[in-house]
Protein backbone atom coordinates (compact mmCIF):
# COMPACT_ATOMS: atom_id res chain seq x y z
CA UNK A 1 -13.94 -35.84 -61.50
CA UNK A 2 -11.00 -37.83 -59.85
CA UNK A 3 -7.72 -36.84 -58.91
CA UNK A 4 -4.70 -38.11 -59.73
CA UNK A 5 -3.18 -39.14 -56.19
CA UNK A 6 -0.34 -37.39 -57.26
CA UNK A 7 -1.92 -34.34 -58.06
CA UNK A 8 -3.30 -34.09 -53.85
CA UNK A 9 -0.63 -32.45 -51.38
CA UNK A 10 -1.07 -32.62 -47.65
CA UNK A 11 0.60 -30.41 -45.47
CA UNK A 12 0.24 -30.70 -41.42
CA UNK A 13 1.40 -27.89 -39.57
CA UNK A 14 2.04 -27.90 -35.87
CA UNK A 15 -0.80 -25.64 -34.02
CA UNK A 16 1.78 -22.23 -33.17
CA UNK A 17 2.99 -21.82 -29.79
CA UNK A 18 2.48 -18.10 -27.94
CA UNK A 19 7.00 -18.36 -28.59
CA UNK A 20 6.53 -18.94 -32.08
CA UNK A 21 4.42 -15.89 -32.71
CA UNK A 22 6.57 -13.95 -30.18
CA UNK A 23 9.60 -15.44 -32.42
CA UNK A 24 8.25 -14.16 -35.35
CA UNK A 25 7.03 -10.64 -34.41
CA UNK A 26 10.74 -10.18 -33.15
CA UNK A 27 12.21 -11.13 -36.66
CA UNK A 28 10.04 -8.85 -38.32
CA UNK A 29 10.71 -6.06 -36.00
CA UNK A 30 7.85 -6.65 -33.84
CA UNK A 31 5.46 -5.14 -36.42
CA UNK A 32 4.44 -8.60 -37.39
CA UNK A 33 0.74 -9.81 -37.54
CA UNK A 34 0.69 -10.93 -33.76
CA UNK A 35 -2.83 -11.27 -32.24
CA UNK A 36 -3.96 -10.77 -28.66
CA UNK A 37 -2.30 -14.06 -26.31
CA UNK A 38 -4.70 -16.60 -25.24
CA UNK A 39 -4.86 -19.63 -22.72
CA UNK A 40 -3.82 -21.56 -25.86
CA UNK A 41 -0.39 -20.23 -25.21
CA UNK A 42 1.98 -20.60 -22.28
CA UNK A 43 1.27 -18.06 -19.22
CA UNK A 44 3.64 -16.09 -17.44
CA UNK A 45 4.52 -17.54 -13.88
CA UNK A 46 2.04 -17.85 -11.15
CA UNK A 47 2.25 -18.47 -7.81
CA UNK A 48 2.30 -22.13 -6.17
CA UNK A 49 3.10 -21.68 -3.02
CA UNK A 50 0.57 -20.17 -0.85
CA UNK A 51 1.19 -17.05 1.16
CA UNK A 52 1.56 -17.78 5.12
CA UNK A 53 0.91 -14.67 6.67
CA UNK A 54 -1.75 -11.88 6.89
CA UNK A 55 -1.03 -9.66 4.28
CA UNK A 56 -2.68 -6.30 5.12
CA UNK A 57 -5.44 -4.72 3.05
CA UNK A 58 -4.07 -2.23 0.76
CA UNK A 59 -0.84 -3.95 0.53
CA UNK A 60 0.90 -3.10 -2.57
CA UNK A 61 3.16 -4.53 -5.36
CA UNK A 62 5.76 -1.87 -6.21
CA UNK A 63 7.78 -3.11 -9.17
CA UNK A 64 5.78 -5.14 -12.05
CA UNK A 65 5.90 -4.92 -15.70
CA UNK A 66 3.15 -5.83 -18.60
CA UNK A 67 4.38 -6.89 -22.37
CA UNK A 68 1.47 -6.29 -24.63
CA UNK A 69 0.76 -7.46 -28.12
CA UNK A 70 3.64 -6.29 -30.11
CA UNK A 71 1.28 -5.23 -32.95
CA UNK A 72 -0.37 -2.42 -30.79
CA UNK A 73 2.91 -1.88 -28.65
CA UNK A 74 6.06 -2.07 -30.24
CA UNK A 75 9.54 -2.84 -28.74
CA UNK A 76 12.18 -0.33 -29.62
CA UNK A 77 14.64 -1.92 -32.05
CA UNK A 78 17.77 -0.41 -29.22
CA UNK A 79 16.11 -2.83 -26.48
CA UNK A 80 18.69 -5.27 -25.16
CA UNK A 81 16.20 -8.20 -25.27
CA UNK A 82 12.91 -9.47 -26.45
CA UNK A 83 10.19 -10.54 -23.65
CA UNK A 84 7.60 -13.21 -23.75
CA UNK A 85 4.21 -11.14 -23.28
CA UNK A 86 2.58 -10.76 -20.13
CA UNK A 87 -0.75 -9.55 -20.04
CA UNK A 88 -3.25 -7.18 -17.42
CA UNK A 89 -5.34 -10.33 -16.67
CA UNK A 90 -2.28 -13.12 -15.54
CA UNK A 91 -0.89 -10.00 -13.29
CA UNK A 92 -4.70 -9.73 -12.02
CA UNK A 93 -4.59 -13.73 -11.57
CA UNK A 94 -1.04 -13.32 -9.34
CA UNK A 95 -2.03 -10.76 -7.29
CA UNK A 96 -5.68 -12.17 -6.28
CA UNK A 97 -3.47 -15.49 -5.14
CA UNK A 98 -0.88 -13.46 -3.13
CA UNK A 99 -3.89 -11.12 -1.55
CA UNK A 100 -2.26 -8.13 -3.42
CA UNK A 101 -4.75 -5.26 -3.67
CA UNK A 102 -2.86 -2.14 -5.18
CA UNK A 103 -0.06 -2.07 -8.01
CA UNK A 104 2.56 -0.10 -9.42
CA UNK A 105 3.27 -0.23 -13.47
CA UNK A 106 6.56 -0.03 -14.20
CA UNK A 107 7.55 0.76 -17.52
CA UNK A 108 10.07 -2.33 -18.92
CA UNK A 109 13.33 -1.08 -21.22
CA UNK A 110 11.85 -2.87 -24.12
CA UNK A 111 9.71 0.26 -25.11
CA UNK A 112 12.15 2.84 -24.70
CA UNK A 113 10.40 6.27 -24.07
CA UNK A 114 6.90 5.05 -25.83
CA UNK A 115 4.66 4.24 -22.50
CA UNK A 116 1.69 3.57 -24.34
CA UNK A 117 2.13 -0.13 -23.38
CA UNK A 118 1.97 1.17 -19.07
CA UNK A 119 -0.67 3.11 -19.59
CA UNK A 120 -3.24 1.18 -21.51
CA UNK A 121 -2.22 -1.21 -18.38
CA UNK A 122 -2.89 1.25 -15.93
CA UNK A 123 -6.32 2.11 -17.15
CA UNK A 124 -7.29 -1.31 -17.48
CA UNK A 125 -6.38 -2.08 -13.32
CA UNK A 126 -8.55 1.60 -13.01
CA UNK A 127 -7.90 2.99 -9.12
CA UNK A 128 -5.89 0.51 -8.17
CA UNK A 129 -2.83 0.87 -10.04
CA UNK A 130 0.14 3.95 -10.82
CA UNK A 131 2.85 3.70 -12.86
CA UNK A 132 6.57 5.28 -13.66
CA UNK A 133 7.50 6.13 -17.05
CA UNK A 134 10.15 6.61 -18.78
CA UNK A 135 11.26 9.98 -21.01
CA UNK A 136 13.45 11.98 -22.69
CA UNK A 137 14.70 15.36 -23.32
CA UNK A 138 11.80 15.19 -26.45
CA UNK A 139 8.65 14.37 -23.91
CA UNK A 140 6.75 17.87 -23.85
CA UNK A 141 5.74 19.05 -20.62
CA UNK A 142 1.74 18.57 -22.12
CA UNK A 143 2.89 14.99 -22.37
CA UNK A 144 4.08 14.93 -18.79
CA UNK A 145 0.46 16.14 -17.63
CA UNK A 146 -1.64 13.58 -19.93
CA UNK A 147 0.41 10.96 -18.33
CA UNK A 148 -0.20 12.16 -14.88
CA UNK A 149 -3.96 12.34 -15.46
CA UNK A 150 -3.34 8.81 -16.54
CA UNK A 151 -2.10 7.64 -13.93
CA UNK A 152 1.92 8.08 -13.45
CA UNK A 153 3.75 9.18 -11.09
CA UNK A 154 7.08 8.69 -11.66
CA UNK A 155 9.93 8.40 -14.36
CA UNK A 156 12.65 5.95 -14.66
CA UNK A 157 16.27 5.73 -15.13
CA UNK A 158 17.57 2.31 -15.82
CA UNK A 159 21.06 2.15 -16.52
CA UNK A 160 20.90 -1.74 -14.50
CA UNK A 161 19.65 -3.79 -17.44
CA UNK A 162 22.53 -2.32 -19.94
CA UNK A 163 25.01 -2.64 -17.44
CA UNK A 164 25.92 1.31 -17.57
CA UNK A 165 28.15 2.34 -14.48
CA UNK A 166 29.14 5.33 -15.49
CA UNK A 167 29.16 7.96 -12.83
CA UNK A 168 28.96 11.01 -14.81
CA UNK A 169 26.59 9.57 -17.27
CA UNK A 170 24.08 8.59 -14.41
CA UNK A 171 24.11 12.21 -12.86
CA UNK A 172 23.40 13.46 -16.07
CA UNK A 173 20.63 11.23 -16.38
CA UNK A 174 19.03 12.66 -12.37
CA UNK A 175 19.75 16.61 -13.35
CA UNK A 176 17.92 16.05 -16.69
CA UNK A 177 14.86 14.05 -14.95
CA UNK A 178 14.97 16.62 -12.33
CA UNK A 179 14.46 19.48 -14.18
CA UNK A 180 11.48 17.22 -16.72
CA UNK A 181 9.75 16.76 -13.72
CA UNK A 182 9.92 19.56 -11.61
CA UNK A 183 7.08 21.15 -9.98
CA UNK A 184 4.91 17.94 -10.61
CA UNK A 185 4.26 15.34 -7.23
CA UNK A 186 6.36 12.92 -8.78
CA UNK A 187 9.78 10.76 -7.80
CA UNK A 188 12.72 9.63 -9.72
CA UNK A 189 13.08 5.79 -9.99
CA UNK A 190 16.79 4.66 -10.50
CA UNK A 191 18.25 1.04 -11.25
CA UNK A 192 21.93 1.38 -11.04
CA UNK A 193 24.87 0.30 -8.91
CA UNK A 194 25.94 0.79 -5.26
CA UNK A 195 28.94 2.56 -6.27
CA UNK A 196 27.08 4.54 -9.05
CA UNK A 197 24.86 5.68 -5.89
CA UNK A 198 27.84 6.18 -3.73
CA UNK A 199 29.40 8.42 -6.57
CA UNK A 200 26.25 10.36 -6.97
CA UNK A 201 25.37 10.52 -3.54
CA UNK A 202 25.84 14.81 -3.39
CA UNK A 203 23.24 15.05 -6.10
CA UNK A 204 21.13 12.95 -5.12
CA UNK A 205 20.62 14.15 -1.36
CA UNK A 206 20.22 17.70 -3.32
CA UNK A 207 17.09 16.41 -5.04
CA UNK A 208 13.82 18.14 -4.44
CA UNK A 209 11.74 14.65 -4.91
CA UNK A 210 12.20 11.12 -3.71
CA UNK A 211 14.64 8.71 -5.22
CA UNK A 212 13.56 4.95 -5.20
CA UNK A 213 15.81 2.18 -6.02
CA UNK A 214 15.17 -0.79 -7.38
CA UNK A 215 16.18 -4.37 -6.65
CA UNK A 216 17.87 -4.07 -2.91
CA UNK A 217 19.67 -0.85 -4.00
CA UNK A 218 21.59 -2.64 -6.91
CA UNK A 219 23.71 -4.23 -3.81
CA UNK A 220 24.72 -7.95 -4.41
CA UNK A 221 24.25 -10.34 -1.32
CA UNK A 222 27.57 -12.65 -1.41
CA UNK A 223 28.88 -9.08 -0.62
CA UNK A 224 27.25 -8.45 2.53
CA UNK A 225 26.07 -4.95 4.37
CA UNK A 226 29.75 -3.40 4.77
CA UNK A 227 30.00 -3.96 0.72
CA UNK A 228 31.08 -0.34 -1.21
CA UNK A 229 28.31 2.05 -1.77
CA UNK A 230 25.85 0.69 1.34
CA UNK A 231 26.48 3.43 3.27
CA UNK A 232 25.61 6.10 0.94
CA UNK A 233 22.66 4.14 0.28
CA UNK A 234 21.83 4.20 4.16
CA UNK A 235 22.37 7.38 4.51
CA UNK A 236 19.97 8.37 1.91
CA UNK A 237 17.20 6.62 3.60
CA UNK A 238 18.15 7.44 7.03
CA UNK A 239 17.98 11.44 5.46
CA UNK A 240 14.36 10.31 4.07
CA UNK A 241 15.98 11.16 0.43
CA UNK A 242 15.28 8.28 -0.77
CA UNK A 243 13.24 4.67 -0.97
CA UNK A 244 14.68 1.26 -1.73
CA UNK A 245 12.71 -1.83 -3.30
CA UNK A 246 13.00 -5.07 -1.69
CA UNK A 247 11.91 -6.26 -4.98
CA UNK A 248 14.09 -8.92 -7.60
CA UNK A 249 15.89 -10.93 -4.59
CA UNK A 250 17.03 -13.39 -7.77
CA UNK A 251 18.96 -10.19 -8.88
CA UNK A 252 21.06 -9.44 -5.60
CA UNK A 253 21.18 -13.37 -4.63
CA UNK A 254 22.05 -16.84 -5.94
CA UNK A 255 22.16 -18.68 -2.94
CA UNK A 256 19.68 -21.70 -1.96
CA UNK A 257 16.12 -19.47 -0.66
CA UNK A 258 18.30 -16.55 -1.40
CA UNK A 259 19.32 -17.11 2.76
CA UNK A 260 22.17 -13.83 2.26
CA UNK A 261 19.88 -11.40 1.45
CA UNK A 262 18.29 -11.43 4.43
CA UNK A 263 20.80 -9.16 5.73
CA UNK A 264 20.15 -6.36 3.08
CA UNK A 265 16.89 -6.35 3.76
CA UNK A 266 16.86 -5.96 7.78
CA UNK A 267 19.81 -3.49 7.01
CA UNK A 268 17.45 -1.46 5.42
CA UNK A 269 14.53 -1.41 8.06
CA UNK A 270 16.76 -0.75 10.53
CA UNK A 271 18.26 2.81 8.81
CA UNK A 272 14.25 3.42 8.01
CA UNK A 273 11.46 1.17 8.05
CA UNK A 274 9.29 4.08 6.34
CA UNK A 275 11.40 3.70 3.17
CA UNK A 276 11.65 0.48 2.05
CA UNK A 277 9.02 -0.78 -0.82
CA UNK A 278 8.12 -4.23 -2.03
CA UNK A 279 8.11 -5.50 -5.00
CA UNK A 280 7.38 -8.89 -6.90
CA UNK A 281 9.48 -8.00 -10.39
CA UNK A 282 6.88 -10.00 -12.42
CA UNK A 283 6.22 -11.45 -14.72
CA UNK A 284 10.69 -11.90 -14.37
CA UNK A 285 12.24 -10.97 -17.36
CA UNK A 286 15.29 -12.52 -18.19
CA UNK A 287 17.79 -9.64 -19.15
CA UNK A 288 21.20 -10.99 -18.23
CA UNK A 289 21.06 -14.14 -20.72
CA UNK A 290 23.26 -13.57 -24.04
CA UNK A 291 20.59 -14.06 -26.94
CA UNK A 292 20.69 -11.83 -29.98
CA UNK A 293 18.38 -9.23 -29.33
CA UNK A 294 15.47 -10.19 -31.35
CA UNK A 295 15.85 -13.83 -29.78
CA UNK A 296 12.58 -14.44 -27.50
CA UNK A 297 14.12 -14.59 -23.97
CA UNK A 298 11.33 -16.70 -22.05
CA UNK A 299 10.39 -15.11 -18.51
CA UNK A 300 11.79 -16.84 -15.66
CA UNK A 301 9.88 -19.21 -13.38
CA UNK A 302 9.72 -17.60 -10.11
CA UNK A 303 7.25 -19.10 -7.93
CA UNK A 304 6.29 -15.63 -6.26
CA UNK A 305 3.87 -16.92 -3.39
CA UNK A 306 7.67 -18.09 -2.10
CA UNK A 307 9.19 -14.81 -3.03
CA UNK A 308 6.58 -13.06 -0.72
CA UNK A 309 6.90 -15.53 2.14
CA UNK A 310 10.59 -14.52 2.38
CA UNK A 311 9.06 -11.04 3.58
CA UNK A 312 7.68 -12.30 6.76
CA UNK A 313 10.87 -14.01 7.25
CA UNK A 314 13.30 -11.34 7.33
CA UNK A 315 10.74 -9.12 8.83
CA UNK A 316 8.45 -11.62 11.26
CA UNK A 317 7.53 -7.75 13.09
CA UNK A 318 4.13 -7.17 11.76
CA UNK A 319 4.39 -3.66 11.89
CA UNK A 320 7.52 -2.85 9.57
CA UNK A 321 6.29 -5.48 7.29
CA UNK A 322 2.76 -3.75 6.95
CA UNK A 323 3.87 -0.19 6.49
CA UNK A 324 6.58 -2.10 3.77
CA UNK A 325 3.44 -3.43 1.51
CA UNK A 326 0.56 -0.83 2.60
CA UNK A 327 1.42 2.68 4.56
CA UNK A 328 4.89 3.50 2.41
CA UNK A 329 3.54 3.18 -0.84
CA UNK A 330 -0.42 4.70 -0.09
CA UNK A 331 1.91 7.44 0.79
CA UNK A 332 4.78 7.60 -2.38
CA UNK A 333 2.54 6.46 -5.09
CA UNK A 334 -0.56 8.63 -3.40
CA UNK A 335 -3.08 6.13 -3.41
C-alpha cells in the first residue's frame, strides 16, 4: 500500500550532548533518566602541558572532586549550583599524565550530607585513594565507622562556596564536628575566610585534631602576606594545629600565571614546610558564576599540568616540594 506523502513525517533530532542530559536531569530535579557519561560527550579538563620536574613516587593530590550520574547520586535541591559530571576514569586519565599516584576524595557541596557519590569513588581508586565527608548533627556514629572502613578520613565544613562569613556560625560549625568526630583518627577540613580563621583562631588552636584549609587559607593574592587574618593562619601552622592546601590558585589569584600567589605559598613553607598540602581542585567547578541553580555550570578549563608546574616554581627546593606532594599527606591522610 502507498502513502500519501502527506501522511509521512520526518523528524531529525540533533544526537544529545553530555550538557543536554546534564540540562535536563537538573530541570527535573536530577532524578531524570540520565545514563552513565561516555566519550560521546565532552570530558572534564585534562592536562596539556607536560609536567617539568620529578614528581616523587607517592606524591599525592589533596583536593579533587567526582560528579556521578545524577540518577544513582543525586544533588541536593539547597546546592548553590549544578556541575557538569566528572567521572573515576577522566580523574584516573589526569593523574597518570601529571605522575600522580595517591588521591584524596573530597566530597563537593552539591550532595549535601549524602556521600554516597565519594565513596563509590573511593572504592573504585581501591588503596590509593581517602576521602573527607561531609555530616550533620543526624549522621549516627555507626555511620561515622562504615565510612571510615570505607575509606574517609575526614569531614568538611564549607562555608567558602556560599559565601558564609559569619564568625559565630563557623565556630558552631568546628564544636559540632569536633564532638561528631571525636575519638576517631580523623581531621576537620574548613573552606572559609582569613578573617573567619582569625576570629576563630582560640577554638581552633583548642582542637584535639588537625584543621586543613583549603585553597591558600581562603587568603586572596592582590592582598599580599601582611593581608588580615594571615597571621592567625601562620600561627596555626607554625603551632602544628593546622594544614593549609596550596590547592585552587584560580581562587586566591587573577593575575597573568597567577605571578602574586607566589608569595602565599613560600609564606607558608617558611612558618612550616610539614603543613602545607597540594591540591589540583579538579575537575574545577565553577561556583562563583550567577546561574539559577539548576542551570548546568560547565567546569572550568584549567590546564592542570601548568597548575602543577607552578609548584616547582615557588618551591624550586626539592625537599619542601616532596614532603608537600608525598611525606605530609602519607602522614594526614595515613596512607
Amino acid at each position: 500500500m502507498l502513502l500519501n506523502r502527506s501522511e509521512i513525517t520526518i523528524e531529525f533530532k540533533p544526537v544529545p550532548t553530555r550538557r543536554d542530559f546534564l540540562i535536563a536531569a537538573a530541570a527535573a530535579g536530577t532524578t531524570a533518566l540520565l545514563g552513565p557519561a561516555t566519550d560521546a560527550f565532552a570530558s572534564a579538563s585534562q592536562p596539556t602541558t607536560p609536567v617539568n620536574f620529578k614528581v616523587p613516587p607517592g606524591a599525592c593530590d589533596c583536593h579533587v572532586h567526582i560528579f556521578g550520574d545524577p540518577q544513582r547520586f543525586p544533588f541536593t535541591p539547597t546546592r548553590t549550583y549544578t556541575p557538569e559530571a566528572a567521572t573515576v576514569d577522566e580523574l584516573r586519565n589526569m593523574h597518570r599524565a601529571l605522575h600522580i599516584d595517591r588521591v584524596v576524595v573530597i566530597q563537593a557541596s552539591v550532595y549535601g550530607t549524602d556521600n554516597s557519590c565519594t565513596l563509590d569513588a573511593i572504592k573504585q581508586l581501591g588503596p590509593r585513594a581517602r576521602g573527607i565527608a561531609v555530616i550533620d548533627e543526624k549522621t549516627s556514629s555507626a555511620e561515622l565507622d562504615r565510612m571510615h572502613r570505607g575509606g574517609i578520613r575526614g569531614v568538611r565544613i564549607n562555608l567558602g562556596t556560599a559565601g558564609q562569613d559569619d564568625p559565630a556560625f563557623a565556630r558552631e560549625r568546628l564544636q559540632k564536628a569536633l564532638r561528631q568526630i571525636g575519638g576517631r583518627p580523623w581531621h576537620v577540613q574548613m573552606y572559609v575566610s582569613l578573617p573567619v580563621v582569625a576570629a576563630i583562631e582560640k577554638q581552633l588552636t583548642a582542637a584535639t585534631v588537625p584543621i586543613v584549609f583549603d585553597h591558600f587559607g581562603g587568603a586572596k593574592a592582590v592582598l599580599g602576606v601582611q593581608q588580615p587574618g594571615m597571621a592567625s593562619l601562620l600561627r596555626l601552622l607554625q603551632t602544628e594545629k593546622a594544614y593549609v592546601k596550596i590547592s585552587g590558585v584560580y581562587r586566591a589569584s587573577s593575575a597573568p600565571d597567577y605571578q602574586d600567589a607566589a608569595p602565599l605559598a613560600k609564606v607558608f613553607v617558611a612558618a612550616n614546610p610539614e603543613r602545607v598540602l597540594w591540591g589540583s581542585d579538579w575537575p574545577h567547578p565553577d561556583t562563583a558564576s550567577a546561574r539559577e541553580t539548576t542551570e548546568v555550570s560547565p567546569l572550568l578549563p584549567i590546564d592542570d599540568g601548568r597548575m602543577l608546574n607552578l609548584l616547582a616554581t615557588w618551591l624550586p627546593n626539592v625537599a619542601p616540594r616532596n614532603a608537600i606532594l608525598g611525606d605530609n599527606p602519607a602522614k594526614l591522610y595515613r596512607f
